[in-house]
Protein backbone atom coordinates (compact mmCIF):
# COMPACT_ATOMS: atom_id res chain seq x y z
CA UNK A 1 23.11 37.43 27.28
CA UNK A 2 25.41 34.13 28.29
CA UNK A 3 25.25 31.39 24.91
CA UNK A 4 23.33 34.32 22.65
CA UNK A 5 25.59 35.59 19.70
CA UNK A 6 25.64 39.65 19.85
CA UNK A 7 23.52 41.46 17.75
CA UNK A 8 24.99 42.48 14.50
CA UNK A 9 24.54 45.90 12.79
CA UNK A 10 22.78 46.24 9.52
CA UNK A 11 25.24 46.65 6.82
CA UNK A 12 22.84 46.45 4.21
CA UNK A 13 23.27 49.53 2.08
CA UNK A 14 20.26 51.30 0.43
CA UNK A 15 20.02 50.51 -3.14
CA UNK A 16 21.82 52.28 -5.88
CA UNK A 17 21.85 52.49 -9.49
CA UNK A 18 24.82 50.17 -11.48
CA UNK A 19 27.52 52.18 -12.42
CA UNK A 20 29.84 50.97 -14.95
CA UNK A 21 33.78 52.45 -16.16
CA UNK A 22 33.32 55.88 -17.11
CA UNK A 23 30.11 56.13 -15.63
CA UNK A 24 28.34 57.90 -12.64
CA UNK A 25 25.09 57.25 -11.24
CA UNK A 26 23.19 60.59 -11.55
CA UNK A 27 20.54 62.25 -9.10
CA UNK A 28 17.10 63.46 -10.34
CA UNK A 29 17.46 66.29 -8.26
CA UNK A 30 19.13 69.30 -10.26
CA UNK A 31 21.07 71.86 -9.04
CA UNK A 32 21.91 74.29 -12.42
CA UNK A 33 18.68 76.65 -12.54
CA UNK A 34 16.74 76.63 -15.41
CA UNK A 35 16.81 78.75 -18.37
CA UNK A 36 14.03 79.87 -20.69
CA UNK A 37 14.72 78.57 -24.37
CA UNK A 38 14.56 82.22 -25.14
CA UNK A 39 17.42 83.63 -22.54
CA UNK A 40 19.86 80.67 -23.70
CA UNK A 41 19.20 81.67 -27.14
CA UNK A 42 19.96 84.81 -26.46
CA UNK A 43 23.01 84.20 -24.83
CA UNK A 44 24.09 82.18 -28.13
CA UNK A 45 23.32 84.99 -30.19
CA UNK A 46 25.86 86.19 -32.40
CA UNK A 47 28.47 83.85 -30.64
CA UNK A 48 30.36 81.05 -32.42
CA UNK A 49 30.28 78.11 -30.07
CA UNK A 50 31.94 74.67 -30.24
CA UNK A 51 29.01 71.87 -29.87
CA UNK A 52 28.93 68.76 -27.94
CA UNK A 53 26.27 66.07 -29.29
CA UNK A 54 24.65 63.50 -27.52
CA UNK A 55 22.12 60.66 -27.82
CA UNK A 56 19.66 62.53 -27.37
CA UNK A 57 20.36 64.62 -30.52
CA UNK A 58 19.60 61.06 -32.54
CA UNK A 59 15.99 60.58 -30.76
CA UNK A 60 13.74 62.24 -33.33
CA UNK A 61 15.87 59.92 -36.18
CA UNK A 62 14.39 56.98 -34.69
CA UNK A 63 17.55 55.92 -32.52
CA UNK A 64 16.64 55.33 -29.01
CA UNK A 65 18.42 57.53 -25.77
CA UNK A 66 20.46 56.02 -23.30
CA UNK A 67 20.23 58.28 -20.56
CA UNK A 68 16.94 60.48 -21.09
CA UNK A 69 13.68 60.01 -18.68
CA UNK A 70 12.42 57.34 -20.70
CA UNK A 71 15.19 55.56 -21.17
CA UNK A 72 15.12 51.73 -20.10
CA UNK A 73 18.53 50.60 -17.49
CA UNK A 74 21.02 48.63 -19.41
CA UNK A 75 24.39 47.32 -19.39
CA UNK A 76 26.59 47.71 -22.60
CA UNK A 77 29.13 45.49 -23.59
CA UNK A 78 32.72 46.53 -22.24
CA UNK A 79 35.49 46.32 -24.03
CA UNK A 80 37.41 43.70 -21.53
CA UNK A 81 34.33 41.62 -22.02
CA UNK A 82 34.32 41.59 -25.83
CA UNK A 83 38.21 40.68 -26.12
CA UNK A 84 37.67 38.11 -24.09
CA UNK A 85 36.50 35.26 -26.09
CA UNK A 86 34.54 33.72 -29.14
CA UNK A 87 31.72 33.83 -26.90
CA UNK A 88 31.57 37.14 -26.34
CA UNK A 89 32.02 38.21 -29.52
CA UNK A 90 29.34 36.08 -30.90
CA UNK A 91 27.28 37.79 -28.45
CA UNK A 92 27.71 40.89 -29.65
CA UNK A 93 28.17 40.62 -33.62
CA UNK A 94 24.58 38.40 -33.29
CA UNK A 95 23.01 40.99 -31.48
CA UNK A 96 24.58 44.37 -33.40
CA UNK A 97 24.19 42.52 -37.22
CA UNK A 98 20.13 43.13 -35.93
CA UNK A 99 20.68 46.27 -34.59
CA UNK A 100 22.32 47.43 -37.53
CA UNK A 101 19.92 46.36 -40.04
CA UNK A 102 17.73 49.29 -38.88
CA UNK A 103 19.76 51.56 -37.55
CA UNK A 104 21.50 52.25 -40.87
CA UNK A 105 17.99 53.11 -42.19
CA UNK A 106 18.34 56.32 -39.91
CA UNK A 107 17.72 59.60 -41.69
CA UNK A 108 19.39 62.90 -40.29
CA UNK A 109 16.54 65.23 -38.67
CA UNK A 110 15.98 68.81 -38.56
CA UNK A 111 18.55 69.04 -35.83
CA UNK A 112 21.35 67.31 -37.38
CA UNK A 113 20.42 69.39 -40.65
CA UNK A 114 20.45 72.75 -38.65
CA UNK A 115 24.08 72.18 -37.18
CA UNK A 116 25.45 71.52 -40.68
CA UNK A 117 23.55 74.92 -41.71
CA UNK A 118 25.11 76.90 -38.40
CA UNK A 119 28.55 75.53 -39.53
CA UNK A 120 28.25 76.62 -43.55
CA UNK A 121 27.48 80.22 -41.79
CA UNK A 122 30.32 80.46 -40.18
CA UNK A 123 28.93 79.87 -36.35
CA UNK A 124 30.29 76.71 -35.40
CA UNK A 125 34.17 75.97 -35.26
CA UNK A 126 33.69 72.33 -33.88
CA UNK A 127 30.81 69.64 -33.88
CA UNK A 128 32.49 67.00 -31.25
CA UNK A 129 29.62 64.01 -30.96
CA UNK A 130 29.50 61.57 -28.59
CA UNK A 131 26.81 59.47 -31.33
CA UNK A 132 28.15 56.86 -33.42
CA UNK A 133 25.27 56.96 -35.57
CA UNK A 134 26.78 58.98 -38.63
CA UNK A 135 23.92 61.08 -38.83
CA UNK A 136 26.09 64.15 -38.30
CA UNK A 137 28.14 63.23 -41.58
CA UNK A 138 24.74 62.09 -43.45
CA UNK A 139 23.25 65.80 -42.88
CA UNK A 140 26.56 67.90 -43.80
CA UNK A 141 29.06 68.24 -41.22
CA UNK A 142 32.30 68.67 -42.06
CA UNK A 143 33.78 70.29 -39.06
CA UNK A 144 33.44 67.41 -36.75
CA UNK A 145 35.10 65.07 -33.85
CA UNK A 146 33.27 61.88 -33.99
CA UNK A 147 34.77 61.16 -30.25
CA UNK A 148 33.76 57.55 -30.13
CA UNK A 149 34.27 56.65 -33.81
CA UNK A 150 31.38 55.63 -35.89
CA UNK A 151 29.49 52.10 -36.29
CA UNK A 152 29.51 52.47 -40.05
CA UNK A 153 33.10 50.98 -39.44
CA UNK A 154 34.98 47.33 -38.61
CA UNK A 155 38.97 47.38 -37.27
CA UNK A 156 40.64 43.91 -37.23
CA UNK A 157 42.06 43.91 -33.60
CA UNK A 158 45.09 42.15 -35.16
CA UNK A 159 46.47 43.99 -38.44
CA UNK A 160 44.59 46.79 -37.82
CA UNK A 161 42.98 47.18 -41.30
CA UNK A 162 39.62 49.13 -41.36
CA UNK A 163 36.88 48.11 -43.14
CA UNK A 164 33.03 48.56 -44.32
CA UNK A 165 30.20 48.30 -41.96
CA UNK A 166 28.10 47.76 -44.83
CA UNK A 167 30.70 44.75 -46.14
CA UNK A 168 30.88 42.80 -42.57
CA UNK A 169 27.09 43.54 -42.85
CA UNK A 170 26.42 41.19 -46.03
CA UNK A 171 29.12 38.44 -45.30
CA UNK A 172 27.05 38.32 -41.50
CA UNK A 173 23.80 37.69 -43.53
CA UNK A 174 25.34 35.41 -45.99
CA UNK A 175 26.91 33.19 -42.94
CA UNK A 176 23.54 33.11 -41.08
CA UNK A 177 20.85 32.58 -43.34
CA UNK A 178 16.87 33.79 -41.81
CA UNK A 179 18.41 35.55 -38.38
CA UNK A 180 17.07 38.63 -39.16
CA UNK A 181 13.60 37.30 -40.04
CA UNK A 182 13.49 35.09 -36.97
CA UNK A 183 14.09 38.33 -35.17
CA UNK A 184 12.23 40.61 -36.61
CA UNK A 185 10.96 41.87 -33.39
CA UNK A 186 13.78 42.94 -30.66
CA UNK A 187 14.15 45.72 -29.87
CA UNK A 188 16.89 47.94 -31.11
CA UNK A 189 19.70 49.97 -28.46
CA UNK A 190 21.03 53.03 -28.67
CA UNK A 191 24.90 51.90 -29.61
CA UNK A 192 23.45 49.66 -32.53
CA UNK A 193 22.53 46.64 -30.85
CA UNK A 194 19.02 44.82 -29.76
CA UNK A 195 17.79 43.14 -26.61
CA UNK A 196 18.53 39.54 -27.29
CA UNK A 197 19.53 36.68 -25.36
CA UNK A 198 19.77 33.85 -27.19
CA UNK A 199 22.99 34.43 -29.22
CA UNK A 200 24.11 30.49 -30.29
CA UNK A 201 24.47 29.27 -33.57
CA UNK A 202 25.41 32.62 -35.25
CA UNK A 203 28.66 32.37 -36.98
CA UNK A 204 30.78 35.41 -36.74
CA UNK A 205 33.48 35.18 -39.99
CA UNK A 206 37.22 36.88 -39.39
CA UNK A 207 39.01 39.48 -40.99
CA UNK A 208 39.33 38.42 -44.78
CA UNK A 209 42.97 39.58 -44.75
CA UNK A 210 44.41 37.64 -41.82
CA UNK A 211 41.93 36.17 -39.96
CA UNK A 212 41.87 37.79 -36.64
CA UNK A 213 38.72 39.43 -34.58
CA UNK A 214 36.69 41.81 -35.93
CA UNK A 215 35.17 44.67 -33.97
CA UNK A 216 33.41 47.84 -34.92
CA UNK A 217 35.65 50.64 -34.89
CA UNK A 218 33.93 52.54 -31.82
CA UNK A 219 34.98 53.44 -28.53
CA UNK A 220 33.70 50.68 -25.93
CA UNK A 221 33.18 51.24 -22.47
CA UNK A 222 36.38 50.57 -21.09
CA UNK A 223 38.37 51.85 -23.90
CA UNK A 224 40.25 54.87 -24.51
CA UNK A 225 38.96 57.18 -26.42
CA UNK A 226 42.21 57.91 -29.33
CA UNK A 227 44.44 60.25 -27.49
CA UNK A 228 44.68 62.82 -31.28
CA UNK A 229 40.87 62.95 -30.74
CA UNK A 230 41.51 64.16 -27.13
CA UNK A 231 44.12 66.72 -28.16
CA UNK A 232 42.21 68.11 -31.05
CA UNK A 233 39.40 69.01 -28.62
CA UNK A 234 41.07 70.31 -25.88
CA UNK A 235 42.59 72.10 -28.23
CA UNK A 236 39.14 73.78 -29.97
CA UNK A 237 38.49 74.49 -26.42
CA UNK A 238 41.27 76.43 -25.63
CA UNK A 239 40.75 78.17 -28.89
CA UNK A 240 37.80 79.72 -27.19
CA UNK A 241 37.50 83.39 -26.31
CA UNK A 242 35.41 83.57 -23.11
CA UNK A 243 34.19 86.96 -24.10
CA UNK A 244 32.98 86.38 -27.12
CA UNK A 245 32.40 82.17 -28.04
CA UNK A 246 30.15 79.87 -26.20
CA UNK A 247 30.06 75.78 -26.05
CA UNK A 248 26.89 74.41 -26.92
CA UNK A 249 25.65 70.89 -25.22
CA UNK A 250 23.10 69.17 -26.73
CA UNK A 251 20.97 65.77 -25.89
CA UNK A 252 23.96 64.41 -23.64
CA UNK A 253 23.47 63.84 -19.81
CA UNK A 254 27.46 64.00 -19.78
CA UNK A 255 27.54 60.98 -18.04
CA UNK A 256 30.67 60.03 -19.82
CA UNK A 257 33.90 61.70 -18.54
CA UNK A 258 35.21 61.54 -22.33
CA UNK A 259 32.79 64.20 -23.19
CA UNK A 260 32.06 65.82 -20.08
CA UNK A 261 35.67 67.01 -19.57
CA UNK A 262 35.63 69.22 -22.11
CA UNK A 263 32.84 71.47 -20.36
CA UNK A 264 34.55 70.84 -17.39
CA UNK A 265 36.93 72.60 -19.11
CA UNK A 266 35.74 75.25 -20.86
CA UNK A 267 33.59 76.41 -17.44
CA UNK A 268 36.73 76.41 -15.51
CA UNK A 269 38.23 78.82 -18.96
CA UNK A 270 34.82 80.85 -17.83
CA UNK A 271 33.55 79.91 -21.27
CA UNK A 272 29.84 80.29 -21.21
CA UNK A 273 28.30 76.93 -21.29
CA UNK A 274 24.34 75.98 -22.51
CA UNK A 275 23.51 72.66 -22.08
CA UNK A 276 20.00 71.66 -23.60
CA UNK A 277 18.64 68.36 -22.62
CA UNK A 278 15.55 66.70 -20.68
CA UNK A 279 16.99 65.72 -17.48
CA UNK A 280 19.63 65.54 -15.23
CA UNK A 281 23.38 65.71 -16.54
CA UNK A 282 26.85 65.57 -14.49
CA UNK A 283 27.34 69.44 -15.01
CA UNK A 284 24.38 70.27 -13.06
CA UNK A 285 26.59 71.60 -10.21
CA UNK A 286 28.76 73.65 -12.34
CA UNK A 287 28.12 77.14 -13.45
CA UNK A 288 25.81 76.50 -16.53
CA UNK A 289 22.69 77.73 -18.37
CA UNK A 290 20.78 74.78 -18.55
CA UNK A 291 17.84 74.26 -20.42
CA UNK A 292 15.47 71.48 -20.63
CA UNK A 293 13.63 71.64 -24.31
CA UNK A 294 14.29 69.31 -27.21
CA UNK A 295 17.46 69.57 -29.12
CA UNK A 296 15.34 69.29 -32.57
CA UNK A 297 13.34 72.46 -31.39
CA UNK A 298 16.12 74.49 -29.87
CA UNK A 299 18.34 74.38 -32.88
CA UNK A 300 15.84 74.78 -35.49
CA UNK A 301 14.93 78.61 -33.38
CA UNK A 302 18.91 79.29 -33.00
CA UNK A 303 19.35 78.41 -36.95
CA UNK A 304 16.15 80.18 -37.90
CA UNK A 305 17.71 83.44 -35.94
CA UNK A 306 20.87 83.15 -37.71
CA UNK A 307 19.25 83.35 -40.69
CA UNK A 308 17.22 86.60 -40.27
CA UNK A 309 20.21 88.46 -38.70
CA UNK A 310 21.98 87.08 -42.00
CA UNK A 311 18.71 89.06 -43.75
């Protein structure tokens, strides 16, 4: 009508989950079928597979999931936000120096221990994990891409040198006397950090050799992961005879694309693929056998089969 302003549409959008780089948003609703613990494991038997290691691998160590059903929403911190300022990194040093105080108190389960076992008897010919945890290392693995690096190490973003976790660790406590007792309660994250806000006042040294910013030597979000780590798993892929290996997935939604291209892959290779998890993951649309059981179980019945074929 004359002097009314026209009706506008509703642009409003529905609501959607944050999404962040290298991330997708993922659907509850599941398209792979479900397998029986029983029919993947019988799939795996006698088959050397490569495996694939998520967070959810680390749950039954005491390290919490990112992705699984229980799983509380966060935001990590990206790697364009930690370069960019004192700030920042205070944020994330007084936050991870918590974090890390427990997490390096993390003992390798029966899982971890079982993938070491499949890999002395000759049935694994690469353990890629997506964990930064260590726990791998701690429970035997030798045969191992630890695609995001490991938290158990500092870089100096300016000469480069690598250094201790455990070093950075005691000059952190020295330099801020009582944080960890007047925090004794956060809550600990999955990549080593806790839920804490109030960040001033902690005092974050520099690298002891020239003085520049100290990070841990893990793959951020927003960061590449190393392009030699790349190759050398493409490459384990490739190695991969459809007729006769498998790749294993385990505890990983594959909601990163630096882990979930190499099932991408090895499906489009027509390598067989068994991904055991609780919930949705990205590969849920390709042709998998997916299985939703708990990694600790599942590999503790594939090892305990290897060993009475082996009898």
């Amino acid at each position: 009508m004359p002097g009314q302003r026209p009706r506008s549409r509703d642009r409003r959008k529905p609501p959607t989950r944050t999404t962040y780089p290298g991330r997708v948003s993922l659907s509850p609703v599941q398209t792979a079928p479900a397998a029986t613990p029983a029919e993947a494991l019988d799939l795996l038997a006698g088959r050397p597979f490569l495996a694939l290691t998520g967070a959810g691998l680390s749950t039954d160590s005491g390290i919490p999931d990112y992705r699984g059903p229980n799983a509380p929403a966060r935001r990590p911190m990206t790697y364009s936000e930690f370069v960019s300022g004192p700030q920042a990194q205070q944020r994330y040093w007084a936050r991870s120096h918590l974090g890390w105080s427990r997490m390096r108190r993390a003992e390798p389960n029966d899982g971890h221990r079982a993938l070491a076992g499949l890999e002395a008897a000759g049935r694994t010919s690469l353990l890629i994990t997506q964990n930064v945890d260590g726990l791998h290392e701690a429970a035997g693995s030798r045969a191992l891409c630890a695609l995001h690096g490991r938290i158990a190490d500092v870089v100096c973003l300016a000469c480069r040198r690598q250094t201790s976790r455990a070093a950075l660790h005691r000059r952190l406590a020295d330099a801020n006397p009582g944080w960890d007792e007047q925090h004794a309660s956060v809550e600990v994250r999955p990549d080593g950090d806790v839920e804490l806000d109030d960040t001033g006042g902690f005092v974050v040294p520099g690298c002891e050799t020239c003085g520049g910013v100290l990070k841990p030597d893990v793959v951020f979000f927003g960061e590449n992961v190393p392009k030699p780590r790349v190759e050398r798993c493409y490459a384990a892929v490739d190695s991969l005879d459809p007729g006769r290996d498998a790749v294993l997935v385990l505890g990983s939604s594959l909601t990163v694309m630096s882990g979930f291209r190499f099932v991408r892959h090895a499906v489009k290779r027509a390598v067989p693929v068994v991904v055991v998890t609780r919930g949705p993951t990205r590969a849920d649309d390709l042709p998998i056998v997916k299985v939703h059981h708990g990694t600790t179980e599942f590999l503790r019945e594939l090892s305990e089969g290897v060993v009475a074929i082996a009898t």
